[in-house]
Protein backbone atom coordinates (compact mmCIF):
# COMPACT_ATOMS: atom_id res chain seq x y z
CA UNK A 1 0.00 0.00 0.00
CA UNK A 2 1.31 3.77 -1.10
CA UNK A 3 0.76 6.75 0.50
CA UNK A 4 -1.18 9.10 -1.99
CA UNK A 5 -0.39 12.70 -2.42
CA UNK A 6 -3.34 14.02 -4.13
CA UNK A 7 -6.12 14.98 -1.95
CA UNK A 8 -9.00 12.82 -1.56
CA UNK A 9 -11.93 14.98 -2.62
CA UNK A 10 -13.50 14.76 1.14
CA UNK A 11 -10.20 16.50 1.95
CA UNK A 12 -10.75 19.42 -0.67
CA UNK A 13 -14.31 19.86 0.39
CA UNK A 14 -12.99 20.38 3.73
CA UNK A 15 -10.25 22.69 2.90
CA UNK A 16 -12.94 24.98 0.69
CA UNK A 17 -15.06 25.33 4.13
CA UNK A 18 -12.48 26.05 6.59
CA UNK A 19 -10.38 28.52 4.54
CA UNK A 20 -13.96 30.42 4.89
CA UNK A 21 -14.16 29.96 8.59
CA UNK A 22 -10.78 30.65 8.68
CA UNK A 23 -10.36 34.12 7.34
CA UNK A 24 -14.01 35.10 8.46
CA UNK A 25 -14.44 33.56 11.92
CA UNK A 26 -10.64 33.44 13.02
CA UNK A 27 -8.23 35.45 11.31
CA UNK A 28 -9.88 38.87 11.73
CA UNK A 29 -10.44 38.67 15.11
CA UNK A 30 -7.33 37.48 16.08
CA UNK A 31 -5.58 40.46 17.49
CA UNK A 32 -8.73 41.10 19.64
CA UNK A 33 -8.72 37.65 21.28
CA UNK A 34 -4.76 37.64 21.76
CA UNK A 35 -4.95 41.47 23.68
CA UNK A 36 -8.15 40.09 25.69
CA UNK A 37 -6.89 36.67 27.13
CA UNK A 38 -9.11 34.35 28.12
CA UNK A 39 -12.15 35.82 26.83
CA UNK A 40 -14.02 32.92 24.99
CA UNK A 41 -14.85 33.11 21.80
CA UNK A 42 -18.67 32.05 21.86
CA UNK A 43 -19.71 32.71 18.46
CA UNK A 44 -16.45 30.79 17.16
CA UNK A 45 -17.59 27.89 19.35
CA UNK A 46 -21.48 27.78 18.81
CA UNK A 47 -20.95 27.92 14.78
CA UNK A 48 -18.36 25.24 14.85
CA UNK A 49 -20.53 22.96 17.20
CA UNK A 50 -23.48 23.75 14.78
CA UNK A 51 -21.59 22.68 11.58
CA UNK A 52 -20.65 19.56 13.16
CA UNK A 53 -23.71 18.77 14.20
CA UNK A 54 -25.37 19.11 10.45
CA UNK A 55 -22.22 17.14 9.00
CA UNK A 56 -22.83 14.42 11.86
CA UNK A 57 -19.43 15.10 13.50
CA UNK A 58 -19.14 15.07 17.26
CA UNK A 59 -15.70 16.54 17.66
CA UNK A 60 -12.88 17.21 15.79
CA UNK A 61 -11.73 13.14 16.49
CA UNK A 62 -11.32 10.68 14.02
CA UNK A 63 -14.06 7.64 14.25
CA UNK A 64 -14.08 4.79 12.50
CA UNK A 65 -17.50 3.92 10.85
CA UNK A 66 -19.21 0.72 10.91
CA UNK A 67 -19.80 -0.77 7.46
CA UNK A 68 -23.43 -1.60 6.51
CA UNK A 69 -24.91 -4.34 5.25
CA UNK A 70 -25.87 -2.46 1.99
CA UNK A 71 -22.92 -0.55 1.75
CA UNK A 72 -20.92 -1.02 -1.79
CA UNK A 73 -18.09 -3.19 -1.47
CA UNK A 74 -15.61 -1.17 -2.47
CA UNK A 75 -12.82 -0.67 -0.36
CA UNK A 76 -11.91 3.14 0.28
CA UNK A 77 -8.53 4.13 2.29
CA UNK A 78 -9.03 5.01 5.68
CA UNK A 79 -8.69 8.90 5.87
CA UNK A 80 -9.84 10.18 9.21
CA UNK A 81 -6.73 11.26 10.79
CA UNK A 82 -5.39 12.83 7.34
CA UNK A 83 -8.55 14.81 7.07
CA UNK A 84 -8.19 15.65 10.82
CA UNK A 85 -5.13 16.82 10.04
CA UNK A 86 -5.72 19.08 7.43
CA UNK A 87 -8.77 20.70 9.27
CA UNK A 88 -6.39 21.18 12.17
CA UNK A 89 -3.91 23.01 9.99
CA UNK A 90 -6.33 24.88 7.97
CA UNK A 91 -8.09 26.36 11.39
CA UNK A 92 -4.29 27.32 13.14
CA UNK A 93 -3.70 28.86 9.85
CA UNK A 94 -6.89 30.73 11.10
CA UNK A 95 -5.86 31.34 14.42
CA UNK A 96 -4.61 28.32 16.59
CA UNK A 97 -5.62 29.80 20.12
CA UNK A 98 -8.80 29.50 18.68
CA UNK A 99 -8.56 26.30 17.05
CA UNK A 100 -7.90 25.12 20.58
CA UNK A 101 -11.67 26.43 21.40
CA UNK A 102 -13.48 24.15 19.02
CA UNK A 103 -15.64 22.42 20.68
CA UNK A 104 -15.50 18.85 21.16
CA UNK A 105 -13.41 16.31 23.08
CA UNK A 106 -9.64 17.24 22.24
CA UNK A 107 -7.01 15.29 24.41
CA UNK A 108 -10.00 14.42 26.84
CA UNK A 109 -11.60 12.09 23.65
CA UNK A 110 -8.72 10.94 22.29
CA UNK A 111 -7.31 9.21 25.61
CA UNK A 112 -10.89 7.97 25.84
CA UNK A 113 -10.46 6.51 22.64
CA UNK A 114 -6.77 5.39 23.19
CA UNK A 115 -7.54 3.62 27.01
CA UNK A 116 -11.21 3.38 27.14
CA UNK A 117 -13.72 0.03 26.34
CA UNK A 118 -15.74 0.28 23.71
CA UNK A 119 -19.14 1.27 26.29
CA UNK A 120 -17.08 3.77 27.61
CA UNK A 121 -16.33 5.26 24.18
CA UNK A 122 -20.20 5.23 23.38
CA UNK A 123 -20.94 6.51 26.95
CA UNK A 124 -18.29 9.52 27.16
CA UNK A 125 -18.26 10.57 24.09
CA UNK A 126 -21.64 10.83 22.96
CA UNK A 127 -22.04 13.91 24.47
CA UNK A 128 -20.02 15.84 22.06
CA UNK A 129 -22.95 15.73 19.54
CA UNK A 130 -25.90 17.14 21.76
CA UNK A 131 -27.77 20.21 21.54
CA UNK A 132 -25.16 22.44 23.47
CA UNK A 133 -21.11 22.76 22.80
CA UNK A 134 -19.23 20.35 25.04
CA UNK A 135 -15.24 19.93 25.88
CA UNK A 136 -13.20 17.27 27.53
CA UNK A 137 -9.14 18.03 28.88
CA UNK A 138 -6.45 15.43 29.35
CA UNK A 139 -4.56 15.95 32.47
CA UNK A 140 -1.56 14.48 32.58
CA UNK A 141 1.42 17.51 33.83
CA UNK A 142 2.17 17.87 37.46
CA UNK A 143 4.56 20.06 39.13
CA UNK A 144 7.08 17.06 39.42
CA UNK A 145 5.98 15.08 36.47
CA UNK A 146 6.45 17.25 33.36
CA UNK A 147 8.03 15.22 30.49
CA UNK A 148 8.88 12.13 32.79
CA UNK A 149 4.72 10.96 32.55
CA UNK A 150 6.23 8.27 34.72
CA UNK A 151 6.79 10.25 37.79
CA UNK A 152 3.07 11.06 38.08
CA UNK A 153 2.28 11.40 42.03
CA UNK A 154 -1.55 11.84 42.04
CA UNK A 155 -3.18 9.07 44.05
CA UNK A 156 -6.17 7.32 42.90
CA UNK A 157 -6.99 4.82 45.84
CA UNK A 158 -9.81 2.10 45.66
CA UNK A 159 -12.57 2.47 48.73
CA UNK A 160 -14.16 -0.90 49.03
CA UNK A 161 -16.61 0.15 50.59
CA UNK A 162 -18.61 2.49 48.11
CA UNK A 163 -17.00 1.08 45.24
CA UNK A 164 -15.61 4.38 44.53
CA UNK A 165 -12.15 5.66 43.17
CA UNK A 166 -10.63 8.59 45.64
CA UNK A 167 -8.34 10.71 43.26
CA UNK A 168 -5.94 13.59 45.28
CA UNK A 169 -3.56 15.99 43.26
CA UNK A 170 -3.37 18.68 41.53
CA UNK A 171 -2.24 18.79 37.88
CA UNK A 172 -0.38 22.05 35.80
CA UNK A 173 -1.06 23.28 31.87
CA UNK A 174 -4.34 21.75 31.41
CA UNK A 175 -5.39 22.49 27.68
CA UNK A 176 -9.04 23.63 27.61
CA UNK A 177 -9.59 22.87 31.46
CA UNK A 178 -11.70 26.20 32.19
CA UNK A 179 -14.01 25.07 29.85
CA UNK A 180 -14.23 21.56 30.31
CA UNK A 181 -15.34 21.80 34.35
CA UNK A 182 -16.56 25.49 34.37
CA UNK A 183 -20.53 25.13 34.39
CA UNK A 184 -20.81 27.71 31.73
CA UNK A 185 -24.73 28.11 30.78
CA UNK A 186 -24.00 27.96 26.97
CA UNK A 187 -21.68 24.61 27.84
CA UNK A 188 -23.14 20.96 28.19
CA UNK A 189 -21.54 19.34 31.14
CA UNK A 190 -17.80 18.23 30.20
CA UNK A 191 -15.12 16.06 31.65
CA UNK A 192 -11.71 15.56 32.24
CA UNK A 193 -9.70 12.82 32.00
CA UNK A 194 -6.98 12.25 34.95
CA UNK A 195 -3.76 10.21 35.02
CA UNK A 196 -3.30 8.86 38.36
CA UNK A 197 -1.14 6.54 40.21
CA UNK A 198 -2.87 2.97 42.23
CA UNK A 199 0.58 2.88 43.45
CA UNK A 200 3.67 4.82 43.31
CA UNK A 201 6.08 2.52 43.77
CA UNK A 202 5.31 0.65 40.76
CA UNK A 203 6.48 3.63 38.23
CA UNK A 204 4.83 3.16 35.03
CA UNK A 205 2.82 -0.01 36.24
CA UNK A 206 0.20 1.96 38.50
CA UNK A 207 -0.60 4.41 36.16
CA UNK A 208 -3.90 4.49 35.01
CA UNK A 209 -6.69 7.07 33.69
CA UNK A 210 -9.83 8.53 35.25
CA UNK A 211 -12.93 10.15 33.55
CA UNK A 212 -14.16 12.78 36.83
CA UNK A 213 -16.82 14.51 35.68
CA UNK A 214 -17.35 18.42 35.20
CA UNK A 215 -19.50 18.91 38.91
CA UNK A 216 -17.88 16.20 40.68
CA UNK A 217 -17.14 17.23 44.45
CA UNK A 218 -13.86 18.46 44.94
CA UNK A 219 -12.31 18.95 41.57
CA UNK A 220 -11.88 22.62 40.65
CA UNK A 221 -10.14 24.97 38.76
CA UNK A 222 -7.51 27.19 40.61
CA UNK A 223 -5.69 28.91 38.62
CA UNK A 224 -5.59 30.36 34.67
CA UNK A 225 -2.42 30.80 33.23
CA UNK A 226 -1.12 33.71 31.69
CA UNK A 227 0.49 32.85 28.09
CA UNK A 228 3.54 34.08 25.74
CA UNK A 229 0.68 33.06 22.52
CA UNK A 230 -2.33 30.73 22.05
CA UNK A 231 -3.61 33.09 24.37
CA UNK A 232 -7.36 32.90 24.09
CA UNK A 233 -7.12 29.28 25.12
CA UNK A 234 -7.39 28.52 28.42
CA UNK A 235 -4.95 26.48 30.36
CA UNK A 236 -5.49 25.44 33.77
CA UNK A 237 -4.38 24.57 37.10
CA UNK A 238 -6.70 21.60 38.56
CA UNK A 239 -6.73 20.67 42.10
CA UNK A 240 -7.86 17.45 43.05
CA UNK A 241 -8.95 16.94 46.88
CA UNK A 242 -11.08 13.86 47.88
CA UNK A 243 -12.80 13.41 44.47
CA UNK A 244 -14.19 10.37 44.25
CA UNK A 245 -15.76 8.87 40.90
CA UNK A 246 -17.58 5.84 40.10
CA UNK A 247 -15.46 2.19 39.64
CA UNK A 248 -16.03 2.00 36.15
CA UNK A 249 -14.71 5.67 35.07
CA UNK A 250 -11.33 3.62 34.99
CA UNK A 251 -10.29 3.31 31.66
CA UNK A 252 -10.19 0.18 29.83
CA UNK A 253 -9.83 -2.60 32.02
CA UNK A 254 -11.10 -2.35 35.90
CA UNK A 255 -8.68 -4.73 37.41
CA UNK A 256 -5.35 -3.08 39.03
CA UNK A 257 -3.00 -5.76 38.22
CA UNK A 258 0.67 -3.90 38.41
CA UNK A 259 1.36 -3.96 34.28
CA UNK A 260 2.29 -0.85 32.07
CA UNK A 261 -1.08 -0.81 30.00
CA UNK A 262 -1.99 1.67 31.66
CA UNK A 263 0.97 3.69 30.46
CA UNK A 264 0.87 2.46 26.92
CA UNK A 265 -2.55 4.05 26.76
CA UNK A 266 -0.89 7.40 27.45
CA UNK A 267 1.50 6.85 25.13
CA UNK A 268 -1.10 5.67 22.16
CA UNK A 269 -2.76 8.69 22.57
CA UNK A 270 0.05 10.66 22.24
CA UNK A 271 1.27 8.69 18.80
CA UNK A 272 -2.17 9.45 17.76
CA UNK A 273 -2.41 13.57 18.91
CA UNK A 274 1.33 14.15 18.50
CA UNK A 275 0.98 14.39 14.41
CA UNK A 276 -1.93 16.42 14.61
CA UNK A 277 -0.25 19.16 17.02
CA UNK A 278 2.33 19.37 14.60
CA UNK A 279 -0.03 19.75 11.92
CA UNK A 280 -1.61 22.86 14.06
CA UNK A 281 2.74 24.39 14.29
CA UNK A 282 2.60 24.17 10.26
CA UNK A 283 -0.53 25.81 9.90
CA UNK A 284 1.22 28.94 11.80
CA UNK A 285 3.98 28.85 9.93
CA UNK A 286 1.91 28.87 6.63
CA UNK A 287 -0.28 31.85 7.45
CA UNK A 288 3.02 33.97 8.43
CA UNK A 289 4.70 32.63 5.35
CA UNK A 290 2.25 33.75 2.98
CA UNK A 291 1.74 36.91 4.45
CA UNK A 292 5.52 37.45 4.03
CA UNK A 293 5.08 36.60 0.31
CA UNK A 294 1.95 38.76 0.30
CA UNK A 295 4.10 42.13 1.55
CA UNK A 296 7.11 41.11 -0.59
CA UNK A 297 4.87 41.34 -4.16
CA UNK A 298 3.26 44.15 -3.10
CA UNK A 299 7.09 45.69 -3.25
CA UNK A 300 7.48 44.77 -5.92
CA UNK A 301 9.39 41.42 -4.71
CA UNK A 302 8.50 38.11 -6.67
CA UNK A 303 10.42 34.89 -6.34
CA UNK A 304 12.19 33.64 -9.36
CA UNK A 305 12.17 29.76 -8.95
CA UNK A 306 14.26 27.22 -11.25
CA UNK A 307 17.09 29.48 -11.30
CA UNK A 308 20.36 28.27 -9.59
CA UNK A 309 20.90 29.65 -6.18
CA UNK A 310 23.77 31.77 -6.94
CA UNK A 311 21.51 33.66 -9.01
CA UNK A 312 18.95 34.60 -6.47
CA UNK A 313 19.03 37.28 -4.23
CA UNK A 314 19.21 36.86 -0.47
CA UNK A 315 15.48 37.42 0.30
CA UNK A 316 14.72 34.85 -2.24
CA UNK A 317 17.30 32.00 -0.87
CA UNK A 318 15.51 32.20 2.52
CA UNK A 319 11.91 32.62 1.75
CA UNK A 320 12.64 29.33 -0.53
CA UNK A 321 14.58 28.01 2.19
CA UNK A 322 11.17 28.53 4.34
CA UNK A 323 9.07 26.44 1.62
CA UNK A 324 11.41 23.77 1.54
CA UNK A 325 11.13 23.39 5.38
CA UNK A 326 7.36 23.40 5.51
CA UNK A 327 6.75 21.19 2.66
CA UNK A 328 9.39 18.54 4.21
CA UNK A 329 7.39 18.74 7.57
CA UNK A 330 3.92 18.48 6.47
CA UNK A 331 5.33 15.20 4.26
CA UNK A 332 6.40 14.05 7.67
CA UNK A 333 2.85 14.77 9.51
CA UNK A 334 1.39 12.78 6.08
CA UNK A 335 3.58 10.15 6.74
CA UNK A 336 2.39 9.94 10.39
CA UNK A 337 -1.74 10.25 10.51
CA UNK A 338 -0.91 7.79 7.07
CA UNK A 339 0.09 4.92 9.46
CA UNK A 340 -2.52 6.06 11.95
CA UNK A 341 -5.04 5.30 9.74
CA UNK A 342 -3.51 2.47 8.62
CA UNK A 343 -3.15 1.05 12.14
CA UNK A 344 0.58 0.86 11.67
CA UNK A 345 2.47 1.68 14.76
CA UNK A 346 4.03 4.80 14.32
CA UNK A 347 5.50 5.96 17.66
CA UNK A 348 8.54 6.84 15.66
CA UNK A 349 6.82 9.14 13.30
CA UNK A 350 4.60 10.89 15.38
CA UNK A 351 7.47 11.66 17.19
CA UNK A 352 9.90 13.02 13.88
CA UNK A 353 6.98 14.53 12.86
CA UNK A 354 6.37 16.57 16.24
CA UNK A 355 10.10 17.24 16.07
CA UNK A 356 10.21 18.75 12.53
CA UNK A 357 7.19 21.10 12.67
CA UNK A 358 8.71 22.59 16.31
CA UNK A 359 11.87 23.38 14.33
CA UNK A 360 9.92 24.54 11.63
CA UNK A 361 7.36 26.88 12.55
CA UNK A 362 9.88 28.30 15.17
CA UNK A 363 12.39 28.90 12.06
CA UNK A 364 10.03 30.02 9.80
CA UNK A 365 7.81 32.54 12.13
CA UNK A 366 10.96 34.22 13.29
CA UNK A 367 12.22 34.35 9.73
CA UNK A 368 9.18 35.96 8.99
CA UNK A 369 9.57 39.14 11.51
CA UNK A 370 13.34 39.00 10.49
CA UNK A 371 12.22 39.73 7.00
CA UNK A 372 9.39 41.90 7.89
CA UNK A 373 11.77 44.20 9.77
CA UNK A 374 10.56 47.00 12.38
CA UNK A 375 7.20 46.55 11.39
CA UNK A 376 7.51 42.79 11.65
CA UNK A 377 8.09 43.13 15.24
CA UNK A 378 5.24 45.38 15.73
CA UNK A 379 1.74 44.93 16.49
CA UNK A 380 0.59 46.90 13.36
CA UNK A 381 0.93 43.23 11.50
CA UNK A 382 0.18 39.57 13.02
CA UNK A 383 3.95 38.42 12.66
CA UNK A 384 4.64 38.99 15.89
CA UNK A 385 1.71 36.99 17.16
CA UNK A 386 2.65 34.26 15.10
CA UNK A 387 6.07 34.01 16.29
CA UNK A 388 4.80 33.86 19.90
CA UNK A 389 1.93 31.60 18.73
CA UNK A 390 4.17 29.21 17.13
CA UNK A 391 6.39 28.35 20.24
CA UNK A 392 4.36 25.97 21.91
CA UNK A 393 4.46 23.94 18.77
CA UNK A 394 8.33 22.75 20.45
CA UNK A 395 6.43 22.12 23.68
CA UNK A 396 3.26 20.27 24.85
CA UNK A 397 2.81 17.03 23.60
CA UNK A 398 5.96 16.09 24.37
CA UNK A 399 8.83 18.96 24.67
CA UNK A 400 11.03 18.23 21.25
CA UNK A 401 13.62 17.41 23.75
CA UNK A 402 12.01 14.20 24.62
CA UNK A 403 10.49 13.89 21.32
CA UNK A 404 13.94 13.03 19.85
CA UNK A 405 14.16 10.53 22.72
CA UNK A 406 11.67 8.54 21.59
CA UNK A 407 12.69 9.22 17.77
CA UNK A 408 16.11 8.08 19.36
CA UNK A 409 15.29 4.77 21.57
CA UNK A 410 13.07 3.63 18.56
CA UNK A 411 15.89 3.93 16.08
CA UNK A 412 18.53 2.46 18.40
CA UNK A 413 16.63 -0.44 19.81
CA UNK A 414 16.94 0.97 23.53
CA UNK A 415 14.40 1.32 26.75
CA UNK A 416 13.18 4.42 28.76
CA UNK A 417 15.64 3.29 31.32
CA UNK A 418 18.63 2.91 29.10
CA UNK A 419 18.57 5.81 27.03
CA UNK A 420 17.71 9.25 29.20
């Protein structure tokens, strides 16, 4: 099987649409929503949970569909997370703090689908397509537990008793956390989805994930942080005191044996949701890099490809040097949501992938102000915003630090513990 590089014509639909909703709905408001942080953006939300709703879409999360008994019997590629990826890009070409306000599950679904049964799927996630706007978080940073997921120290301890789970802890940079727990009227009720430990002294083998529902006693938001970019996306502090959720909000599996599948559910969801973050970092990096283009014609500027590099003039060398970069990384993120559909493991590219597009749109935004000059750096033009914007790209999901750890240890043949 070969990966094919023209569209599928569900993808080209979708990139007609959200260009729209891009420069209408995002793009011209996004200097408002990045100098008033944390404002939410209601009418970005309700239309997007509206359109999803008439196309029959939950969430921005890939699903597979169940094949009916009259359906043709031709076989069609899987496509779901290459069209989730180019939606993703197309809306952070937009504006990607508000991309991170589309309603819909996020991290919160996608560990659901990564660790959860198949009732807990149907049960948990069905409430992304009801009458109001609904958002799930994945909460998975702590204050001692940043890129080592393994040094989690949030207690989830069993009470016999009432059958209940007792979670205590507090977790950091919670994507979408506000939103997922705050009982907003125009909001339906939410959830977020906790890593905890049954045991700390069994590392990665205690580790297991928690659905605690938005209104559950003794979870609460305490804190909003204050952001370099994405800015109109809220990111949370959570605090965790006594909360106690029903038995079966355990995902997958309800026995507490000591093995690491609790772990490996983390990291599935991250192979799955690491390609598509840096599919959001390229879509940045686009919408700066055209505008660069845009200014450069409009002095007079064009770019004379096909003629030997010598021959070009400085401004022309990088800006090509810029395409180059973004085409190479968005044939990496191709390459990644490819085998995702495809059910191929692909821990390694979902990890060169996250790599390449936190170079990238880091290199190419700041390229971009470079070029730009004085007014580059100002606010008169979104460059600036971009460059900030583009930052976190290198960041969550896996700092590219550790990213090229994994892309390391997968290469090499060695373990967590042997390679650090």
């Amino acid at each position: 099987m070969t990966i094919e590089f023209e569209p599928p014509k569900p993808i080209v639909q979708t990139q007609v649409v959200l260009k729209t909703v891009a420069e209408e709905m995002m793009r011209s408001k996004s200097r408002y929503f990045d100098e008033h942080e944390h404002e939410i953006p209601w009418d970005y939300i309700e239309f997007m949970h509206t359109a999803m709703r008439a196309m029959g879409v939950g969430s921005l999360a890939p699903k597979e569909k169940k094949e009916s008994a009259e359906a043709p019997k031709e076989k069609r590629p899987p496509i779901a997370y290459q069209l989730l990826a180019t939606q993703i890009e197309a809306l952070s070409w937009g504006d990607v703090g508000m991309y991170l306000c589309t309603p819909g599950g996020g991290l919160g679904a996608a560990a659901v689908q990564a660790a959860g049964t198949p009732e807990q799927q149907e049960k948990f996630l069905a409430r992304f397509s009801g009458e109001k706007p609904a958002f799930a978080a994945m909460c998975m940073t702590e204050a001692g537990a940043g890129s080592d997921t393994s040094a989690i120290r949030t207690r989830a301890v069993l009470d016999e008793k009432t059958n209940e789970w007792v979670l205590n802890g507090e977790k950091i940079f919670v994507t979408a956390g506000d939103k997922s727990l705050t009982p907003y009227e125009k909001l339906d009720k939410g959830f977020i989805v906790v890593w905890a430990t049954i045991d700390p002294s069994a590392g990665r083998a205690g580790m297991r994930a928690f659905v605690v529902e938005a209104g559950t006693p003794g979870v609460k938001v305490v804190k909003l942080e204050h952001k370099m970019g994405i800015r109109v996306s809220d990111t949370a502090t959570i605090s965790l005191v006594d909360v106690r959720v029903p038995f079966d909000h355990i995902l997958g599996s309800p026995t507490v044996e000591k093995t690491t599948t609790g772990f490996k559910g983390a990291m599935v969801t991250f192979d799955a949701t690491r390609p598509l973050v840096a599919a959001s970092g390229l879509g940045v990096a686009r919408a700066a890099l055209e505008f660069l283009k845009e200014k450069l014609t409009e002095h007079g500027i064009t770019i004379r490809y096909g003629l030997p590099r010598q021959k070009l003039t400085n401004i022309e060398r990088e800006v090509i040097e810029c395409e180059i970069m973004l085409r190479a990384a968005w044939l990496m993120v191709l390459r990644a949501v490819w085998m995702a559909d495809n059910k191929h493991p692909n821990a390694l590219e979902s990890s060169m992938s996250k790599v390449k597009a936190g170079d990238v749109c880091t290199k190419i935004t700041q390229k971009v102000v470079e070029l730009l000059g004085p007014l580059g750096y100002s606010r008169e033009f979104l460059a600036e915003k971009w460059f900030r914007d583009a930052k976190i790209t290198d960041i969550y999901e896996g700092t590219g630090q550790i990213n090229r750890l994994v892309v390391a240890r997968q290469i090499l043949g060695y373990t967590g513990a042997e390679l650090r």
